[in-house]
N, C-alpha and C. Protein backbone atom coordinates (compact mmCIF):
# COMPACT_ATOMS: atom_id res chain seq x y z
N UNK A 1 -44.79 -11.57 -27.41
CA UNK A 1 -46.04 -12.11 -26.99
C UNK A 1 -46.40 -11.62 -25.58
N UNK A 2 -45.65 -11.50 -24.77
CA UNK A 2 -45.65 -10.87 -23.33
C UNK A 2 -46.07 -9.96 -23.01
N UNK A 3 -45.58 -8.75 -24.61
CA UNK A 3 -45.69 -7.65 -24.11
C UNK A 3 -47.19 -7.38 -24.65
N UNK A 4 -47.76 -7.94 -25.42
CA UNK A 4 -49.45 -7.95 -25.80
C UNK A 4 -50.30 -8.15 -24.76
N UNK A 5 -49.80 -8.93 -23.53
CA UNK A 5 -50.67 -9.68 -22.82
C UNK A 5 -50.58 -8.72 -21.54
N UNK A 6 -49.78 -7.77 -21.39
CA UNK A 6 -49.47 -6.72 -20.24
C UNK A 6 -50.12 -6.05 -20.27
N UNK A 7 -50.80 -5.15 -18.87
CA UNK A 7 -51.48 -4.33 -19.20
C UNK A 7 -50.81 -3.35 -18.64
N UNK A 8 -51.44 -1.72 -19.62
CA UNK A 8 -50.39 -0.62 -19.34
C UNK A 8 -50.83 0.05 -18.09
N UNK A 9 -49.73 0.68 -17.35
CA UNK A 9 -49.94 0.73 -15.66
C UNK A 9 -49.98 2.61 -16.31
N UNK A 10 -50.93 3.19 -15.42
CA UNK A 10 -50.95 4.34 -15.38
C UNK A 10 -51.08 4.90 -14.08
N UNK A 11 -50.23 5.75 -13.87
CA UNK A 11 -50.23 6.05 -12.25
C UNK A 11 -51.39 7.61 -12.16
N UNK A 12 -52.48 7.45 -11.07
CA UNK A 12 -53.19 9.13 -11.33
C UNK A 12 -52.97 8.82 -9.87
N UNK A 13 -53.19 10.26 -10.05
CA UNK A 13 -53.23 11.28 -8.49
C UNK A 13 -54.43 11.57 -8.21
N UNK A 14 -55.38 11.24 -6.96
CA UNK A 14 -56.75 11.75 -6.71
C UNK A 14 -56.07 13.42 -6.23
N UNK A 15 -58.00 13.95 -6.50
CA UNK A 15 -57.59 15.87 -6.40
C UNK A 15 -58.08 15.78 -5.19
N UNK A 16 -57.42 16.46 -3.97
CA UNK A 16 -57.77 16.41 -2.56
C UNK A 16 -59.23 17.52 -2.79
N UNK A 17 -59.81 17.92 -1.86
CA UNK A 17 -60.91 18.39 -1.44
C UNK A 17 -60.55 20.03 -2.10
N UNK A 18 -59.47 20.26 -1.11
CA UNK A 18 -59.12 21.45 -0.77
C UNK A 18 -58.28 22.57 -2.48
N UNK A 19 -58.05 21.11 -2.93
CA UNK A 19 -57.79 21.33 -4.58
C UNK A 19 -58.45 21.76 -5.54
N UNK A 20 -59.99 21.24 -5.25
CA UNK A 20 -61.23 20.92 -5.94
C UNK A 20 -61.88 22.79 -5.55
N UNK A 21 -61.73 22.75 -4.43
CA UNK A 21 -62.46 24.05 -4.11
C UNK A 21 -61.47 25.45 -4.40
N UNK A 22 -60.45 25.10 -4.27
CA UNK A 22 -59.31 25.84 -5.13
C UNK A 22 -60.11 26.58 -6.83
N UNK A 23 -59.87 25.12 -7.13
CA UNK A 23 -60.44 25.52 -8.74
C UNK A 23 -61.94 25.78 -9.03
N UNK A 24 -62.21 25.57 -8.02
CA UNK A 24 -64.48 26.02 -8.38
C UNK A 24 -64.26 27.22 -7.82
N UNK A 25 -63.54 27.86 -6.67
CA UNK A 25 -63.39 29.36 -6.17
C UNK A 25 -63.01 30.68 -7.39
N UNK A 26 -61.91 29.37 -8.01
CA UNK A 26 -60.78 30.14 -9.44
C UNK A 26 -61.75 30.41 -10.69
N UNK A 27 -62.58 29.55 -10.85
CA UNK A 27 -63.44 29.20 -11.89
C UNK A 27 -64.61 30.28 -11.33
N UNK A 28 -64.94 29.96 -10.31
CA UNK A 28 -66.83 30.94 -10.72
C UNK A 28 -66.98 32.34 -9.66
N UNK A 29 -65.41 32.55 -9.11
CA UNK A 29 -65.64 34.25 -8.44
C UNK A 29 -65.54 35.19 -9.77
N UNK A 30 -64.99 35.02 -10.77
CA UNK A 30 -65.01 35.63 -11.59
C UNK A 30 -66.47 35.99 -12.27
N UNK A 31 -66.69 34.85 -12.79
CA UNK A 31 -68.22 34.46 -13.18
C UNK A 31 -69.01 35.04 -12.49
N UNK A 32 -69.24 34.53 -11.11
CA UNK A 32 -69.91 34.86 -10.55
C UNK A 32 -70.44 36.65 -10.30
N UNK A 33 -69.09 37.28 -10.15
CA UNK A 33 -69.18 38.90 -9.94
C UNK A 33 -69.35 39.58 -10.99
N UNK A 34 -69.27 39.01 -12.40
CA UNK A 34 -69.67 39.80 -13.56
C UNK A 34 -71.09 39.05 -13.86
N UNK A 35 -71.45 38.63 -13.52
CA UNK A 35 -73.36 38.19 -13.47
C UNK A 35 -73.81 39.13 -12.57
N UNK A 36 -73.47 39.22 -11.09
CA UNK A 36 -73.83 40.02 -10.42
C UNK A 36 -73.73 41.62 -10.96
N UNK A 37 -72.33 42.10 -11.26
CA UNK A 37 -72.24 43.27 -11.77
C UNK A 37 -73.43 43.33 -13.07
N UNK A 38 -73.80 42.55 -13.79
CA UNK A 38 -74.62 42.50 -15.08
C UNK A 38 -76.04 42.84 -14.96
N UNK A 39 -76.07 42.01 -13.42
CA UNK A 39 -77.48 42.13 -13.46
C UNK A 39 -77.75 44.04 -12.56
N UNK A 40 -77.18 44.32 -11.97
CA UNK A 40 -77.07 45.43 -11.30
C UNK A 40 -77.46 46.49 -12.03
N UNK A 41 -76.44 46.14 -12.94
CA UNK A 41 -76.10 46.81 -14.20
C UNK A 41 -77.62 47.49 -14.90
N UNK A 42 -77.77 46.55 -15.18
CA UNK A 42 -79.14 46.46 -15.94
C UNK A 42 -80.61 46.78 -15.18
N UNK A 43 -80.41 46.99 -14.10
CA UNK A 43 -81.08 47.82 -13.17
C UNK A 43 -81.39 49.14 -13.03
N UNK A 44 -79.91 49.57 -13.44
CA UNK A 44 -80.41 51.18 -13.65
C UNK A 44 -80.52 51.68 -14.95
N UNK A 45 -80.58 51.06 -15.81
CA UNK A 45 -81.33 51.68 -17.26
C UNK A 45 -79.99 52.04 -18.18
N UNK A 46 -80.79 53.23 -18.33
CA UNK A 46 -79.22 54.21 -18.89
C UNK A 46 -78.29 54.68 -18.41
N UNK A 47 -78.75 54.71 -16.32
CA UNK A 47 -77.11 55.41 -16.06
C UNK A 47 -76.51 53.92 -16.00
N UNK A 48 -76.79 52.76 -16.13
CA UNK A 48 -76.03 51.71 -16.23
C UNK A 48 -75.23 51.30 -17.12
N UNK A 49 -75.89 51.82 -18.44
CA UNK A 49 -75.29 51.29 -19.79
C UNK A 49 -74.34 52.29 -19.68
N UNK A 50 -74.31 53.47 -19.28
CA UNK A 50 -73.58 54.97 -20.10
C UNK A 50 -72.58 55.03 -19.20
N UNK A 51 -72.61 54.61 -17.92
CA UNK A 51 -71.60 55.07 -16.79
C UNK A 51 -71.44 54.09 -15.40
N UNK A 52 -72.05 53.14 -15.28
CA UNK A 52 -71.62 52.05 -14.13
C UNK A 52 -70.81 50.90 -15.18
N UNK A 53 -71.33 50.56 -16.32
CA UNK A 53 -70.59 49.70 -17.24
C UNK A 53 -69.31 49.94 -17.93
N UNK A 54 -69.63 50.96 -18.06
CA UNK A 54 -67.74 51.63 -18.59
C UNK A 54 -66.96 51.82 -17.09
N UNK A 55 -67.20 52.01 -16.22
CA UNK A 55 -66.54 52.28 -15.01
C UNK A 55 -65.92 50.71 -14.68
N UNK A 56 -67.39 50.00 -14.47
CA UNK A 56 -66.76 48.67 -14.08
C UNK A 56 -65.66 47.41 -15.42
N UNK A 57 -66.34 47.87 -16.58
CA UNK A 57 -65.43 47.79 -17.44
C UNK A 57 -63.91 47.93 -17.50
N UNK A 58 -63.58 49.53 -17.15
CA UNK A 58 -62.48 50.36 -17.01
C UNK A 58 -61.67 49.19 -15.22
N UNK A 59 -62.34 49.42 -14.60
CA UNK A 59 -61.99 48.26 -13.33
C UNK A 59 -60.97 46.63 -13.05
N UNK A 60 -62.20 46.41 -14.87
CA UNK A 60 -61.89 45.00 -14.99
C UNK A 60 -60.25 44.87 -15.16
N UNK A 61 -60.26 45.91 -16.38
CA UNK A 61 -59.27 46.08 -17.23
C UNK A 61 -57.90 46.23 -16.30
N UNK A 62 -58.04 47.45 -15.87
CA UNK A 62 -57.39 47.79 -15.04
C UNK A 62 -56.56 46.44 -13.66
N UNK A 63 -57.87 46.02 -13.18
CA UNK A 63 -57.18 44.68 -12.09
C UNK A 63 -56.61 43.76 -12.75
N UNK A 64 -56.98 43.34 -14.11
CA UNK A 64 -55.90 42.25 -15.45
C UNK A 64 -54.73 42.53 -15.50
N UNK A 65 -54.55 44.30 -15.80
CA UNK A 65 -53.49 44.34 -16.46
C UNK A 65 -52.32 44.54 -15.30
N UNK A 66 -52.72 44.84 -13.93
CA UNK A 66 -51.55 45.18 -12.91
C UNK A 66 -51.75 43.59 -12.68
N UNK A 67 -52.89 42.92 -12.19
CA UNK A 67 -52.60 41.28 -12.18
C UNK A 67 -51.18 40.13 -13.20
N UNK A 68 -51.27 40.92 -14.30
CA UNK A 68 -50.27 40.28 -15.34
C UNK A 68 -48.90 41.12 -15.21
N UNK A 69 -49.22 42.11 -15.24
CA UNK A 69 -47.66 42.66 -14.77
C UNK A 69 -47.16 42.25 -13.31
N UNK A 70 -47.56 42.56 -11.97
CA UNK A 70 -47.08 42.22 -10.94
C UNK A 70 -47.64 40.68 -10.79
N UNK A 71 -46.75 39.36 -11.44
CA UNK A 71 -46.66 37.92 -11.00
C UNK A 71 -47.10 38.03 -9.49
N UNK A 72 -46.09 38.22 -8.68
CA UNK A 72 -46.10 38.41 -7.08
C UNK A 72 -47.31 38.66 -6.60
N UNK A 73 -47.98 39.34 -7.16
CA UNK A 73 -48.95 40.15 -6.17
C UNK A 73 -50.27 39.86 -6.95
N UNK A 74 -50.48 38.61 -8.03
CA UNK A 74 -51.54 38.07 -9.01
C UNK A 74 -52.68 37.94 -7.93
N UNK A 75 -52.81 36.90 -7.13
CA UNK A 75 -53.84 37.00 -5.91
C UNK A 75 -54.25 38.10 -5.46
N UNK A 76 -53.65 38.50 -4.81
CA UNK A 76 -53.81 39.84 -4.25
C UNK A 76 -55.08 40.85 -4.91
N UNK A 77 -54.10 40.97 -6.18
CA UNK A 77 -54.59 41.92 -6.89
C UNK A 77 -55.99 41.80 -7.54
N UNK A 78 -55.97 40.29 -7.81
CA UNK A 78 -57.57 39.90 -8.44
C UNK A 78 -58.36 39.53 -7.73
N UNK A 79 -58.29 39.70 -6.49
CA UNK A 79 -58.96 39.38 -5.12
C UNK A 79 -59.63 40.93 -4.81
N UNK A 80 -58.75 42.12 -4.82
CA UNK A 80 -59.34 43.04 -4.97
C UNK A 80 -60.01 43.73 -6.09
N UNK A 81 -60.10 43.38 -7.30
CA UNK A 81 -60.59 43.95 -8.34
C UNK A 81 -61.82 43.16 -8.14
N UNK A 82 -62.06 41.79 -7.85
CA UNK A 82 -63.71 41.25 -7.57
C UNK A 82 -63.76 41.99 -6.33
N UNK A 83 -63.78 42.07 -5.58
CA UNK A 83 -64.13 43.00 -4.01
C UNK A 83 -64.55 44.71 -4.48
N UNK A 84 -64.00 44.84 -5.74
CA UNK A 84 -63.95 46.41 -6.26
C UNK A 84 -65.05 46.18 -6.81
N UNK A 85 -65.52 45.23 -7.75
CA UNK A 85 -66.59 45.51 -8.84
C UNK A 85 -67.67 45.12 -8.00
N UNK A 86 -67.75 44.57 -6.94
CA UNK A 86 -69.06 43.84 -6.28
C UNK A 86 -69.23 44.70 -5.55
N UNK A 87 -68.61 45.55 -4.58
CA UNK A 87 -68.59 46.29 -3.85
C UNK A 87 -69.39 47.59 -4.55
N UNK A 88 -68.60 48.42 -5.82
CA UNK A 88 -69.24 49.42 -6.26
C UNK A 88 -70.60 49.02 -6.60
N UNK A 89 -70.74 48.08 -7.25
CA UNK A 89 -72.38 47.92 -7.68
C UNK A 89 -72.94 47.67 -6.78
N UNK A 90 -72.55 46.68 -5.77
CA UNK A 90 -73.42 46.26 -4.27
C UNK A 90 -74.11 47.79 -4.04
N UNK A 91 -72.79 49.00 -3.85
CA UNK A 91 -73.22 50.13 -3.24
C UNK A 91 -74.11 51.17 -4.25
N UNK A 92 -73.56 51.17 -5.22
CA UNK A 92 -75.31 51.95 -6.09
C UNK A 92 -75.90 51.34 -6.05
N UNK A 93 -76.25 50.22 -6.40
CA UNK A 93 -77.88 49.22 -6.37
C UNK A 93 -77.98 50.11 -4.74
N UNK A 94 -77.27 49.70 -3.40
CA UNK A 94 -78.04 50.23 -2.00
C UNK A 94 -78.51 52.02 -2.19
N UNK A 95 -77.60 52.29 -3.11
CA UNK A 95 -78.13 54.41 -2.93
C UNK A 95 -79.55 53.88 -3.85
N UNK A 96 -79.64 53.54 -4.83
CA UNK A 96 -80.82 53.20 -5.73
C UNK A 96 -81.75 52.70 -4.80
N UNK A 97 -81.56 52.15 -3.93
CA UNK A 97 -83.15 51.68 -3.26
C UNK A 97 -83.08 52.42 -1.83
N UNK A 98 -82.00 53.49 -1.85
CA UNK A 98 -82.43 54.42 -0.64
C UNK A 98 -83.04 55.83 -1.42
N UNK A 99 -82.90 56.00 -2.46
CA UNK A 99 -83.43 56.89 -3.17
C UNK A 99 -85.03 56.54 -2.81
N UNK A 100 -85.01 55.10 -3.53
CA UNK A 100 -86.60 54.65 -4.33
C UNK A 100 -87.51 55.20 -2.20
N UNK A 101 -86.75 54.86 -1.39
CA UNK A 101 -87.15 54.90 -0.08
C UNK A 101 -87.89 55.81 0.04
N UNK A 102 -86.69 57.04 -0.11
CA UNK A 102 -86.65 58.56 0.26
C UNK A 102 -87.45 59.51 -0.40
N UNK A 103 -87.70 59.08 -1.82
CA UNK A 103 -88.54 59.85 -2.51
C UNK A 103 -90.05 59.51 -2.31
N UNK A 104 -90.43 58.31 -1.87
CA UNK A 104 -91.85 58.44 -1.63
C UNK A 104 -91.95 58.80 0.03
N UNK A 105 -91.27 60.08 0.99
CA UNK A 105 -91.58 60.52 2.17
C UNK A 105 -91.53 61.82 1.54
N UNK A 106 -92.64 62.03 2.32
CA UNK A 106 -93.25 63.61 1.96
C UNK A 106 -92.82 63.90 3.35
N UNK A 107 -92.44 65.71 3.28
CA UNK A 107 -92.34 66.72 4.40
C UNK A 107 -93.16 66.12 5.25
N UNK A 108 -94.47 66.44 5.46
CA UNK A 108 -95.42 66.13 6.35
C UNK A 108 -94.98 65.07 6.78
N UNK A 109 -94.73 63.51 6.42
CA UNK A 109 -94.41 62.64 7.03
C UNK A 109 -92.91 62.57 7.99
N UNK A 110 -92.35 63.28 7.24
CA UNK A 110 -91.19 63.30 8.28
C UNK A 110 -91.09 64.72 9.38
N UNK A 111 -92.37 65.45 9.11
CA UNK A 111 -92.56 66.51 9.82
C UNK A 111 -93.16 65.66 11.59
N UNK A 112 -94.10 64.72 11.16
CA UNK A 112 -94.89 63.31 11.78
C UNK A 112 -93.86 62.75 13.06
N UNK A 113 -92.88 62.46 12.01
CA UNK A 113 -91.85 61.50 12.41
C UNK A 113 -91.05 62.37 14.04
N UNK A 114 -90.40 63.13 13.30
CA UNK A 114 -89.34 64.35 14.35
C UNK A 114 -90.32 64.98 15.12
N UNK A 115 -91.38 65.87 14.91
CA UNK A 115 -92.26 66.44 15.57
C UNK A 115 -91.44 67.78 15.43
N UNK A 116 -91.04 68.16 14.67
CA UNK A 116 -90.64 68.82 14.28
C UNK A 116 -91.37 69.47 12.69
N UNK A 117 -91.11 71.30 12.91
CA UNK A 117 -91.01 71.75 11.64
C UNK A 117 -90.37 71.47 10.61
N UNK A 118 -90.53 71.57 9.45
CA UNK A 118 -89.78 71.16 8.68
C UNK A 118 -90.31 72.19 7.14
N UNK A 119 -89.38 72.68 6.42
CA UNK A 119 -89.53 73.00 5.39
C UNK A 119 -90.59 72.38 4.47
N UNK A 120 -91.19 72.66 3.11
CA UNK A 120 -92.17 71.78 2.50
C UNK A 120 -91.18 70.92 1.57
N UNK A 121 -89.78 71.85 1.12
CA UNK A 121 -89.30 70.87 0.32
C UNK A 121 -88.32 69.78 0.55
N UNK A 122 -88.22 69.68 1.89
CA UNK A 122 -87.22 68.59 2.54
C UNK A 122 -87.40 67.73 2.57
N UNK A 123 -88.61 66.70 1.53
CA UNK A 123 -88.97 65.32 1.47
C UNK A 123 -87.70 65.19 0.32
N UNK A 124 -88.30 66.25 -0.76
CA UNK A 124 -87.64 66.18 -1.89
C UNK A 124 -86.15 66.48 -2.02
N UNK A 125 -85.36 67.23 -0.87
CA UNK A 125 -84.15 67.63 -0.65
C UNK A 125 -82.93 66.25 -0.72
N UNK A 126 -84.01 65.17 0.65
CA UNK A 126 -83.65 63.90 0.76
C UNK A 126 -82.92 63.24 -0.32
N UNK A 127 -84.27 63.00 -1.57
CA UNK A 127 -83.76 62.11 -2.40
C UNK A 127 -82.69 63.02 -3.21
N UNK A 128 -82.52 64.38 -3.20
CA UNK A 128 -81.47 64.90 -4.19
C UNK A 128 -80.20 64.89 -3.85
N UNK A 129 -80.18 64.85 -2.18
CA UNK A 129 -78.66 64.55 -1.82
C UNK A 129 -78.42 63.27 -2.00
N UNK A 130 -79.39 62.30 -2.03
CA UNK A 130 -78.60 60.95 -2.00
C UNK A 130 -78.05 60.67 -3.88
N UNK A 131 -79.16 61.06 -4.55
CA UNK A 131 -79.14 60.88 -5.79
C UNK A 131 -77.50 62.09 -6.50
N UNK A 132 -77.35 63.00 -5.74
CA UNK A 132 -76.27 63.60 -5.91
C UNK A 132 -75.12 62.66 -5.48
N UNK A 133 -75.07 61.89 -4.36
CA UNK A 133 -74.16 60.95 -3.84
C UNK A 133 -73.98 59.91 -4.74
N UNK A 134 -75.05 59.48 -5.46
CA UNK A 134 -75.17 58.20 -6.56
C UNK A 134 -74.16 58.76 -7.64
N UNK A 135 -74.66 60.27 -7.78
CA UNK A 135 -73.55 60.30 -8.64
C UNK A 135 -71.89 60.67 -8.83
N UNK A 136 -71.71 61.11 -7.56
CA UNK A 136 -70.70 61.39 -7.05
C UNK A 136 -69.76 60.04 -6.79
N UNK A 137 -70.29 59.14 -6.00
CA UNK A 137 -70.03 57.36 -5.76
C UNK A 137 -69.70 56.58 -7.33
N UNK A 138 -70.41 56.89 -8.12
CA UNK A 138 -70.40 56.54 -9.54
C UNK A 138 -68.92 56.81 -10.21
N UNK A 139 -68.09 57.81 -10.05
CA UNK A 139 -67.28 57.94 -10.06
C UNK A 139 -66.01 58.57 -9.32
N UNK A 140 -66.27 58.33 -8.41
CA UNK A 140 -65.42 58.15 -7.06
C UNK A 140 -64.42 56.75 -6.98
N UNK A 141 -65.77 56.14 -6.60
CA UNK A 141 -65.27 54.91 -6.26
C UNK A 141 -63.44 54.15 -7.75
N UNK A 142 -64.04 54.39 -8.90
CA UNK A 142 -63.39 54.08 -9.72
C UNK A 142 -61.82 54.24 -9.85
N UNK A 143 -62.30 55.70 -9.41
CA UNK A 143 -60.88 56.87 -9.69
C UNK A 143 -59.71 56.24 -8.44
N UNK A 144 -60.58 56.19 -7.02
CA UNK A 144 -59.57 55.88 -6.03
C UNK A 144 -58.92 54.45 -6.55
N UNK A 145 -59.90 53.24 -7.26
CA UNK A 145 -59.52 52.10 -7.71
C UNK A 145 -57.94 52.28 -8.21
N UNK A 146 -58.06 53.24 -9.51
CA UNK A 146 -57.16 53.66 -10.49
C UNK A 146 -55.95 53.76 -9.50
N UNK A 147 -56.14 55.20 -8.69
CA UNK A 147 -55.04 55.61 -8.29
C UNK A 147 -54.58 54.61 -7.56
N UNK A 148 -55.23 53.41 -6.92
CA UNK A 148 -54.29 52.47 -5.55
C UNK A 148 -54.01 51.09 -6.66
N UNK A 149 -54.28 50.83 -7.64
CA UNK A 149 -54.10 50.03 -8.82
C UNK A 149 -52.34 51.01 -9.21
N UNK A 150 -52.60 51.89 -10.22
CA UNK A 150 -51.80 52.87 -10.55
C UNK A 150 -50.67 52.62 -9.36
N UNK A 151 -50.61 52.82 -8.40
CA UNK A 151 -49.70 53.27 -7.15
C UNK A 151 -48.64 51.92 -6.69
N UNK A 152 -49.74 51.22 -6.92
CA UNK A 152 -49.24 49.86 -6.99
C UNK A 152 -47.89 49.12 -7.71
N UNK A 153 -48.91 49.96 -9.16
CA UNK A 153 -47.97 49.30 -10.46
C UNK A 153 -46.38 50.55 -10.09
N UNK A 154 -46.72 51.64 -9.61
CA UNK A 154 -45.23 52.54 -10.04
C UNK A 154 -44.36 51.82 -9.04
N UNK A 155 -45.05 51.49 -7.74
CA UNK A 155 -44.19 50.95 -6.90
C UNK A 155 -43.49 49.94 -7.21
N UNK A 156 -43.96 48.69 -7.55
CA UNK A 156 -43.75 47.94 -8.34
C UNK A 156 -42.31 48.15 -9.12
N UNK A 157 -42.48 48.60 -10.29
CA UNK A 157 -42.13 49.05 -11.16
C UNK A 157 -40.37 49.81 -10.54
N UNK A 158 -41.05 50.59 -9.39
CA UNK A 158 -39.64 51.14 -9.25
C UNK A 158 -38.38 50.09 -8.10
N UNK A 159 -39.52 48.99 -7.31
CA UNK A 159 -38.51 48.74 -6.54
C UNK A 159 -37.77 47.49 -7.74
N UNK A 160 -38.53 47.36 -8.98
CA UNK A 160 -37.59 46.14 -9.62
C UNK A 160 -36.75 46.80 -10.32
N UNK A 161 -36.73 47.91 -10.93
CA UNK A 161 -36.09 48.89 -11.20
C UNK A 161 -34.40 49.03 -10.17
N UNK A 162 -34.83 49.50 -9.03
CA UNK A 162 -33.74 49.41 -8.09
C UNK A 162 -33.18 47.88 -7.80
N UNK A 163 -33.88 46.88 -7.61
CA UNK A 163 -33.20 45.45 -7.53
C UNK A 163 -32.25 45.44 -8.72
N UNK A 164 -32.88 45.75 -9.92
CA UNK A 164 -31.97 45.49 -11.35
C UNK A 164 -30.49 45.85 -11.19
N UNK A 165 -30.84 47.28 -10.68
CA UNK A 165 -29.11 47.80 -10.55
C UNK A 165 -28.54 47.31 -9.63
N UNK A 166 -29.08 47.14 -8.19
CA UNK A 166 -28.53 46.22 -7.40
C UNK A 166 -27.58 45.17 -7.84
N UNK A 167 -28.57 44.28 -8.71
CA UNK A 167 -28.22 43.15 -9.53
C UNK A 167 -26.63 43.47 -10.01
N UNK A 168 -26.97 44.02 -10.75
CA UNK A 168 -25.96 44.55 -11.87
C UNK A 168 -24.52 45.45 -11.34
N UNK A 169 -24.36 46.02 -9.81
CA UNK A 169 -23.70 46.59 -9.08
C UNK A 169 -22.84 45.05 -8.32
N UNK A 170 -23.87 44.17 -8.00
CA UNK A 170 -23.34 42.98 -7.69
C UNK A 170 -22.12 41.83 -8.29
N UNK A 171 -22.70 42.48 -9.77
CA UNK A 171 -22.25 41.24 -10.61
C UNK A 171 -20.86 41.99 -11.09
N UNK A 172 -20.98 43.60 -11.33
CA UNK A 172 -19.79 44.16 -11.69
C UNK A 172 -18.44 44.18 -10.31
N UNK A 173 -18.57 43.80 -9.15
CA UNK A 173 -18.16 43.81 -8.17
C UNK A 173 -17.59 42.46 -8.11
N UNK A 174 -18.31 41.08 -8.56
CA UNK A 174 -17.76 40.02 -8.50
C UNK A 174 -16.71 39.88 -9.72
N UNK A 175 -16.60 40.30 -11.08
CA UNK A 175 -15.68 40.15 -11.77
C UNK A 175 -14.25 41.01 -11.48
């Protein structure tokens, strides 16, 4: 009869502040940088679909899979793969609207500007080096990703490699 009339004690833990922002940081940087990358994305048309999306794609992939292999270095590593994907698109979306800049200055105007001569086709020179840079940046940026991702994982890879035998040099020494 006693035990009907008891009520059951449940002990909770309040989530401190600093807990809370923990998990909304964990929860929507992710989110957050593939909306941003999406919308970017979708900015430049077709070189977006054909070659900023497979790049940043290739990125994602890439910061997961050294994230899941190196435990140790999980932060780290997915801290830089959002810094990688926001960063590359941050920076074509900026060549894309230094293009859109550069291509409506004609010679004459920047002949205006310097007081200087100037060739007739050096309005148009402008936007081809930058637009050459767009595409150069387009896959640049990726490759160095790879290789300091890549560089990461061999390192990785080799100093647990050497601990192992360590290990194992240890243990044959104690018997």
């Amino acid at each position: 009869m006693e035990d009907s009339n008891r009520q059951r004690i449940t002990y909770k833990q309040g989530m401190s502040s600093k807990e809370l922002s923990d998990y909304i940081k964990a929860a929507f940087t992710p989110v957050g940088v593939f909306f941003l990358c999406t919308f970017i994305i979708m900015q430049f048309g077709a070189f977006g679909r054909n070659i900023m999306a497979p790049m940043s794609g290739i990125i994602w992939i890439l910061g997961v899979v050294v994230a899941l292999k190196i435990p140790s270095q999980r932060k780290s590593s997915l801290n830089e793969t959002y810094l990688m994907l926001a960063g590359y698109n941050m920076g074509l979306f900026l060549m894309k609207i230094l293009i859109g800049w550069s291509a409506n200055t004609s010679s004459e105007q920047l002949m205006a500007t310097y007081q200087q001569a100037m060739p007739m086709s050096t309005g148009s020179t402008i936007a081809g080096y930058l637009q050459s840079m767009l595409w150069i940046l387009a896959f640049i940026a990726p490759i160095s990703f790879l290789a300091m991702q890549g560089k990461k994982l061999f390192t990785f890879r080799r100093t647990e490699s050497k601990n192992k035998i360590l290990e194992q040099i240890r243990g044959i020494r104690e018997k």
